[in-house]
Protein backbone atom coordinates (compact mmCIF):
# COMPACT_ATOMS: atom_id res chain seq x y z
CA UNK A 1 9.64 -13.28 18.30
CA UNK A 2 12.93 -14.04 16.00
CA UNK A 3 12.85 -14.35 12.34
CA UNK A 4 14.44 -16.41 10.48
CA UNK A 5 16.99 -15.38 7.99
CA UNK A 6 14.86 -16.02 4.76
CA UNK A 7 11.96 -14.23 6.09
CA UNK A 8 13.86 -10.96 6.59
CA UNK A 9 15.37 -10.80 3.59
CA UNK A 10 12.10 -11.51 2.18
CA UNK A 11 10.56 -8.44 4.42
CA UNK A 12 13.48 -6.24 3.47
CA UNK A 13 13.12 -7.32 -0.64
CA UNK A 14 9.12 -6.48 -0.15
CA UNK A 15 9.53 -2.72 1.46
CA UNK A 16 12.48 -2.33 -1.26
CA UNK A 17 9.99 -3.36 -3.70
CA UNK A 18 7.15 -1.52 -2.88
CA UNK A 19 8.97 1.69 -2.29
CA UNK A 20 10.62 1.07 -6.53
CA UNK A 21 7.30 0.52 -7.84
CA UNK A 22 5.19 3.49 -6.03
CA UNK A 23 7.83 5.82 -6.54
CA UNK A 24 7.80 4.56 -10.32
CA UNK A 25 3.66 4.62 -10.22
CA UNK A 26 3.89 8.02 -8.87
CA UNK A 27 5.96 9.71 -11.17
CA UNK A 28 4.47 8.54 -13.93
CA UNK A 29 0.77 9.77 -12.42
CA UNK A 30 2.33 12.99 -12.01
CA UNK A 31 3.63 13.30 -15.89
CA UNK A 32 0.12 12.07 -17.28
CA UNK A 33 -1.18 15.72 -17.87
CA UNK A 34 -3.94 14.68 -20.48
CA UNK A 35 -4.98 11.03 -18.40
CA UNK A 36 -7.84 10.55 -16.05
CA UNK A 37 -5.18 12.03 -13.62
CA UNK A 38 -6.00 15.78 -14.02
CA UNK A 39 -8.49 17.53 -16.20
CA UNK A 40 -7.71 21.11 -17.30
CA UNK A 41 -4.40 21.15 -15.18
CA UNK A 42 -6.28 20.31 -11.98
CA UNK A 43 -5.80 16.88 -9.87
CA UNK A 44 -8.74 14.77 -10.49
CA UNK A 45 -10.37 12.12 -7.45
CA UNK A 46 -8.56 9.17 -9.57
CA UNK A 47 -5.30 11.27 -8.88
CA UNK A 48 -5.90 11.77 -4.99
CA UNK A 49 -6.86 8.21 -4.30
CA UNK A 50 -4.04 7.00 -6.17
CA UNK A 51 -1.60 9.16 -4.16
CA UNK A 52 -3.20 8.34 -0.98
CA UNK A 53 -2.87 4.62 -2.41
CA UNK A 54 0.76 5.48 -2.74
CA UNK A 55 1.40 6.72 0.46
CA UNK A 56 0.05 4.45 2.54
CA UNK A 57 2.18 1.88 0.62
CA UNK A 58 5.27 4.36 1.13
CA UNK A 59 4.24 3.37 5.03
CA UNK A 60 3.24 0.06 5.00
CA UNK A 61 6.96 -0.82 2.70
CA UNK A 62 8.77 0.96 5.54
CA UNK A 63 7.31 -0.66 8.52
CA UNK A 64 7.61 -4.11 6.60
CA UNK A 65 11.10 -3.28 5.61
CA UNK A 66 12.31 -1.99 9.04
CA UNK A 67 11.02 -5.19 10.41
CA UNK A 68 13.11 -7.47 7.72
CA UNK A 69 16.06 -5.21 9.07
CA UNK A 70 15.96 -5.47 12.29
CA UNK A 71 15.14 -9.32 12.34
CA UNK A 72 18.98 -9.19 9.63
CA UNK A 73 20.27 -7.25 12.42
CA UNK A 74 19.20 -9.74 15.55
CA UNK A 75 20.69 -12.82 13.69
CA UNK A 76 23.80 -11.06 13.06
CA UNK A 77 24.17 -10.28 16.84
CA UNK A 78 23.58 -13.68 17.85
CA UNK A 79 25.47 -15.39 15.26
């Protein structure tokens, strides 16, 4: 299958994306020492599912982002 150019820029943009914003949602889970994210010092069920919500979003923007890239690096070999 070959993908155009505007779709793998878009695919590249989207795993760029998602890796900003978890990293960004992550951190600040992390700092929130007096949230729903830990109570008494200790990680809370809100702060595991979130960070298994991040992760698999860590995944899911790299295999969507390698995909963008190699479909930028297919048109540049043909073109």
């Amino acid at each position: 299958m070959k993908l155009s150019r505007p779709v793998s820029w878009f695919l590249l943009a989207f795993g760029v994306w998602s890796w900003v914003i978890w990293i960004t949602f992550v951190k600040n889970l992390v700092k929130d020492g007096s949230g729903p994210a830990f109570d008494d010092g200790r990680p809370t069920a809100y702060f595991w599912v979130h960070l298994l919500l991040a992760v698999v979003s860590f995944v899911l923007g790299t295999v969507v982002g390698t995909i963008g890239l190699r479909g930028l690096r297919a048109l540049r070999r043909t073109s």
